[in-house]
C-alpha atoms as a PDB file:
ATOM      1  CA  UNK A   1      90.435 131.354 240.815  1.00  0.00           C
ATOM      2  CA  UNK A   2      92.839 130.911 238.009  1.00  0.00           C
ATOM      3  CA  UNK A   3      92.239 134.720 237.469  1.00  0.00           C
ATOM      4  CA  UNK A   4      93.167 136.076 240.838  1.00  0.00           C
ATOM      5  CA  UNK A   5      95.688 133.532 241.394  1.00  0.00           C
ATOM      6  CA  UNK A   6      97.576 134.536 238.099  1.00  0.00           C
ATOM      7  CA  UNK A   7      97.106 138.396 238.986  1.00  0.00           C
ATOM      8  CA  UNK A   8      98.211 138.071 242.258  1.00  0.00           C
ATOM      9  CA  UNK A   9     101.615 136.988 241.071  1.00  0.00           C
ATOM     10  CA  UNK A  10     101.133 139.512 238.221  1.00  0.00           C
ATOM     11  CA  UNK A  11     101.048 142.407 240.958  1.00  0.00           C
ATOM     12  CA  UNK A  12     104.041 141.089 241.979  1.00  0.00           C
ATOM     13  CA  UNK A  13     106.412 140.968 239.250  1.00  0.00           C
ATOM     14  CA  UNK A  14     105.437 144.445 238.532  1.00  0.00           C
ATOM     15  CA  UNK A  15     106.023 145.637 241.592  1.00  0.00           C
ATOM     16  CA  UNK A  16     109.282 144.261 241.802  1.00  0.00           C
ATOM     17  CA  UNK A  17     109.770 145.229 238.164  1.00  0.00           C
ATOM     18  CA  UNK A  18     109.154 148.986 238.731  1.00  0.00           C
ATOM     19  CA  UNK A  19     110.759 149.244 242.033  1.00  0.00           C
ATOM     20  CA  UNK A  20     114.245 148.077 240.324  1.00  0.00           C
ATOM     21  CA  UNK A  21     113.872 150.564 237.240  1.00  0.00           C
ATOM     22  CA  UNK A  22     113.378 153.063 239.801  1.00  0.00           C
ATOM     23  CA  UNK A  23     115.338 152.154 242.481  1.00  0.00           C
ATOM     24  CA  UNK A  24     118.036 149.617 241.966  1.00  0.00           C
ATOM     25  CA  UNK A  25     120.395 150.128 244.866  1.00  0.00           C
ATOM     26  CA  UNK A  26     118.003 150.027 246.907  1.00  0.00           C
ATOM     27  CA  UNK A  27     116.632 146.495 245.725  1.00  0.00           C
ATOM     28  CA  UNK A  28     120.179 144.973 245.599  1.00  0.00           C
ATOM     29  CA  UNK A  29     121.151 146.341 248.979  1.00  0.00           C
ATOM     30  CA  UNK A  30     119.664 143.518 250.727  1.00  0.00           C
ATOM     31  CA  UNK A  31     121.366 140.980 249.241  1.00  0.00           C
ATOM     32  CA  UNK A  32     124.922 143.129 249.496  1.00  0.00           C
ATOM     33  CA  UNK A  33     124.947 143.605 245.868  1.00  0.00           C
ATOM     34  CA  UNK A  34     126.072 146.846 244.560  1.00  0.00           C
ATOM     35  CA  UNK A  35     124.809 149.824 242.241  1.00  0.00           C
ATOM     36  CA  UNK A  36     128.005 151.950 242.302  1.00  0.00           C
ATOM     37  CA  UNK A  37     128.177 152.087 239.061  1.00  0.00           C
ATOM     38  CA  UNK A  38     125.814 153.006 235.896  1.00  0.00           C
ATOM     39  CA  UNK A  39     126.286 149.556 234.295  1.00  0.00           C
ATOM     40  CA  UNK A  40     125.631 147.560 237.849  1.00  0.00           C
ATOM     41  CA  UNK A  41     122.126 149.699 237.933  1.00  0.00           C
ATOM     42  CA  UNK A  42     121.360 149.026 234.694  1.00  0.00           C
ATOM     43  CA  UNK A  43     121.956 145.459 234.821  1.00  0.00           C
ATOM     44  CA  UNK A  44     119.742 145.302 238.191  1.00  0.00           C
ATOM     45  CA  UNK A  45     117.183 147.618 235.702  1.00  0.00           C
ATOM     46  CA  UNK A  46     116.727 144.867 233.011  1.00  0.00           C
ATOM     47  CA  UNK A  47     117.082 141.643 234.551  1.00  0.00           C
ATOM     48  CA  UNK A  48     114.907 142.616 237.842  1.00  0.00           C
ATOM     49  CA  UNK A  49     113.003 145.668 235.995  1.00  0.00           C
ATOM     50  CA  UNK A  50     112.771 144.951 232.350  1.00  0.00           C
ATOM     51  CA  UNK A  51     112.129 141.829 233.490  1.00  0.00           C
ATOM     52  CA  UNK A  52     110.149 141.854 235.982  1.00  0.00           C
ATOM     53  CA  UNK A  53     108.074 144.107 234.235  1.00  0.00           C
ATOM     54  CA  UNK A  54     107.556 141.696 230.937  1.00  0.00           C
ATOM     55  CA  UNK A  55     106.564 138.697 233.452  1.00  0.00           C
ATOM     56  CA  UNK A  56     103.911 140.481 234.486  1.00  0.00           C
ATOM     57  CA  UNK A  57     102.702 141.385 231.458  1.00  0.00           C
ATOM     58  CA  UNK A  58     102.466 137.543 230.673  1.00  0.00           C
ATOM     59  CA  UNK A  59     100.875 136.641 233.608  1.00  0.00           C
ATOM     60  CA  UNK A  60      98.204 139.708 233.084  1.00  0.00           C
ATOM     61  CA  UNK A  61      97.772 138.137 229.453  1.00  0.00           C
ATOM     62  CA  UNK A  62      97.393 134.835 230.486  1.00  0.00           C
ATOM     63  CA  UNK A  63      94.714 135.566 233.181  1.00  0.00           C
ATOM     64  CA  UNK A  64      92.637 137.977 231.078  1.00  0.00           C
ATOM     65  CA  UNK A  65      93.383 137.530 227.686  1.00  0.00           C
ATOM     66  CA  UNK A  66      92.579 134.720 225.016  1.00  0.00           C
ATOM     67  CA  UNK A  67      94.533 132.224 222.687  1.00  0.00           C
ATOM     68  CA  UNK A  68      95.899 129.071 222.700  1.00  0.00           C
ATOM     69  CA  UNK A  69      99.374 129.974 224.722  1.00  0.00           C
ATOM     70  CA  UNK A  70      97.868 131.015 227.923  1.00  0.00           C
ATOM     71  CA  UNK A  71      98.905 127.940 229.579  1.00  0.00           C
ATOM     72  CA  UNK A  72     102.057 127.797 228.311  1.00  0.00           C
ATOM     73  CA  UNK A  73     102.868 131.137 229.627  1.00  0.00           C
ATOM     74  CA  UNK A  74     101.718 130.385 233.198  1.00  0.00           C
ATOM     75  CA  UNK A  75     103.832 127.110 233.316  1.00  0.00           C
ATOM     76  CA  UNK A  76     106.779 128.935 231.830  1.00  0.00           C
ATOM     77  CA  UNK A  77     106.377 131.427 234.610  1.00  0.00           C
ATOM     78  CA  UNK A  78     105.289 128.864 237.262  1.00  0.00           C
ATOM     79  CA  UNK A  79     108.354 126.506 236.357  1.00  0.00           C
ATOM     80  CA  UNK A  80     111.404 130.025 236.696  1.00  0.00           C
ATOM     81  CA  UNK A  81     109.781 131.267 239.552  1.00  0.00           C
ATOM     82  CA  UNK A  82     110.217 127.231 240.865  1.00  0.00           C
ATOM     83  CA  UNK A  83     113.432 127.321 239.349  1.00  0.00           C
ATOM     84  CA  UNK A  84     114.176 130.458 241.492  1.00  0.00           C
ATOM     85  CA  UNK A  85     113.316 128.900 244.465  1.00  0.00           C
ATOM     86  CA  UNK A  86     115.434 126.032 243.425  1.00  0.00           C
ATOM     87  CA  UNK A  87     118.538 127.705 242.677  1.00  0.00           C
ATOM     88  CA  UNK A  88     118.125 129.371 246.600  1.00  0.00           C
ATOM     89  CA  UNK A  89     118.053 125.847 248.025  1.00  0.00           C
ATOM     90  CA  UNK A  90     121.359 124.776 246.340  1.00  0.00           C
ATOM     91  CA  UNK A  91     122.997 127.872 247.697  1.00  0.00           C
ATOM     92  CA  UNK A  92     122.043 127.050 251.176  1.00  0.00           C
ATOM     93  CA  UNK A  93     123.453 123.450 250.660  1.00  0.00           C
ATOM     94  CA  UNK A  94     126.813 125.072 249.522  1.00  0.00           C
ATOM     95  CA  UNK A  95     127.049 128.398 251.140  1.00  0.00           C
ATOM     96  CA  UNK A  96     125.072 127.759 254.373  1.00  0.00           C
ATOM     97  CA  UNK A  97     124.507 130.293 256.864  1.00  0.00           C
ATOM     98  CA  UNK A  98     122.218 132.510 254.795  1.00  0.00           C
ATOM     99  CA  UNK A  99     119.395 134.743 257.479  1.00  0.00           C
ATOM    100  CA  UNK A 100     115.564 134.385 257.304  1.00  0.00           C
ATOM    101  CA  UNK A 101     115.730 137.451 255.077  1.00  0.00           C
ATOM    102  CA  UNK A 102     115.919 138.050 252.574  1.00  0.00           C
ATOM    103  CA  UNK A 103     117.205 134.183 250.573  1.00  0.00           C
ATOM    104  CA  UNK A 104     114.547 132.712 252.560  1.00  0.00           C
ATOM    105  CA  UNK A 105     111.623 135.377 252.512  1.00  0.00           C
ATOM    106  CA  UNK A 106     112.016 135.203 248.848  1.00  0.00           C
ATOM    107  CA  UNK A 107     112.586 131.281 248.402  1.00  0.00           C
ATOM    108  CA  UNK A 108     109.305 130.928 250.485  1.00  0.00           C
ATOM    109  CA  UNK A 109     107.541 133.986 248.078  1.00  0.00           C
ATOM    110  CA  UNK A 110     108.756 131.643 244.902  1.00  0.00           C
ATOM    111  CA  UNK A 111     107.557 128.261 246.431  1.00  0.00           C
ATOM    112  CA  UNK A 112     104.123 129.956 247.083  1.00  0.00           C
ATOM    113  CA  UNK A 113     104.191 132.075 243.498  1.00  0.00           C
ATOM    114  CA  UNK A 114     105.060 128.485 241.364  1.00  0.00           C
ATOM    115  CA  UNK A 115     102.442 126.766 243.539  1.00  0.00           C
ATOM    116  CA  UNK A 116      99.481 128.987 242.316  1.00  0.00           C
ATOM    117  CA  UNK A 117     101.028 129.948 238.941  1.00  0.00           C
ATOM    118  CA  UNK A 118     100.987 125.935 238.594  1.00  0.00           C
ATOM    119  CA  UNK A 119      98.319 124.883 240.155  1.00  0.00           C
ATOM    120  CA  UNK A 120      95.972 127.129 237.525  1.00  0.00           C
ATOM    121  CA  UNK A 121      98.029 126.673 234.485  1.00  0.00           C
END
């Protein structure tokens, strides 16, 4: 369980991770950020790609690999991704009138990602 529950989330990052090194307008478009400019696309490239990218790599290590910092890593991970979630739900309480999609799609993805990152830490 702790295995597929950890990749799962895994897949995830990296897919997110990959799709903003190689697209980044198109990621922040949804949330009406912009990419006009090189230095807005690579900001969107390191903090969703690079980033993405290395939180995956984590969460691969910590399903498959060995060592004493395994759970450390998945509660590191399972704690932002909560924090994510987190910082969503104080933006609806100030900002209010945010759509299904995508603050909510992803608060609801985080909720469910730091559930089973936690729950096999």
């Amino acid at each position: 369980m702790r295995t597929v529950a950890l990749g799962v989330v895994a897949v995830l990052f990296a897919g997110m991770g990959l799709y903003a090194l190689c697209v980044p307008a198109a990621l922040a478009r949804p949330f009406g950020l912009s990419a006009a400019t090189a230095v807005s696309r690579a900001e969107i490239r390191a903090v969703y790609g690079g980033f993405g990218i290395a939180v995956a790599g984590v969460l691969f290590w910590s399903a498959f690999g060995g060592g004493d910092l395994r759970t450390g890593a998945a509660l590191t991970v399972g704690f932002a991704l909560a924090g994510m979630a987190g910082g969503r739900i104080v933006s609806w309480l100030v900002d209010r009138g945010m759509h299904f999609y995508p603050i909510w799609f992803y608060c609801v993805v985080e909720i469910v990602g730091a559930g089973l990152v936690l729950s096999v830490a």
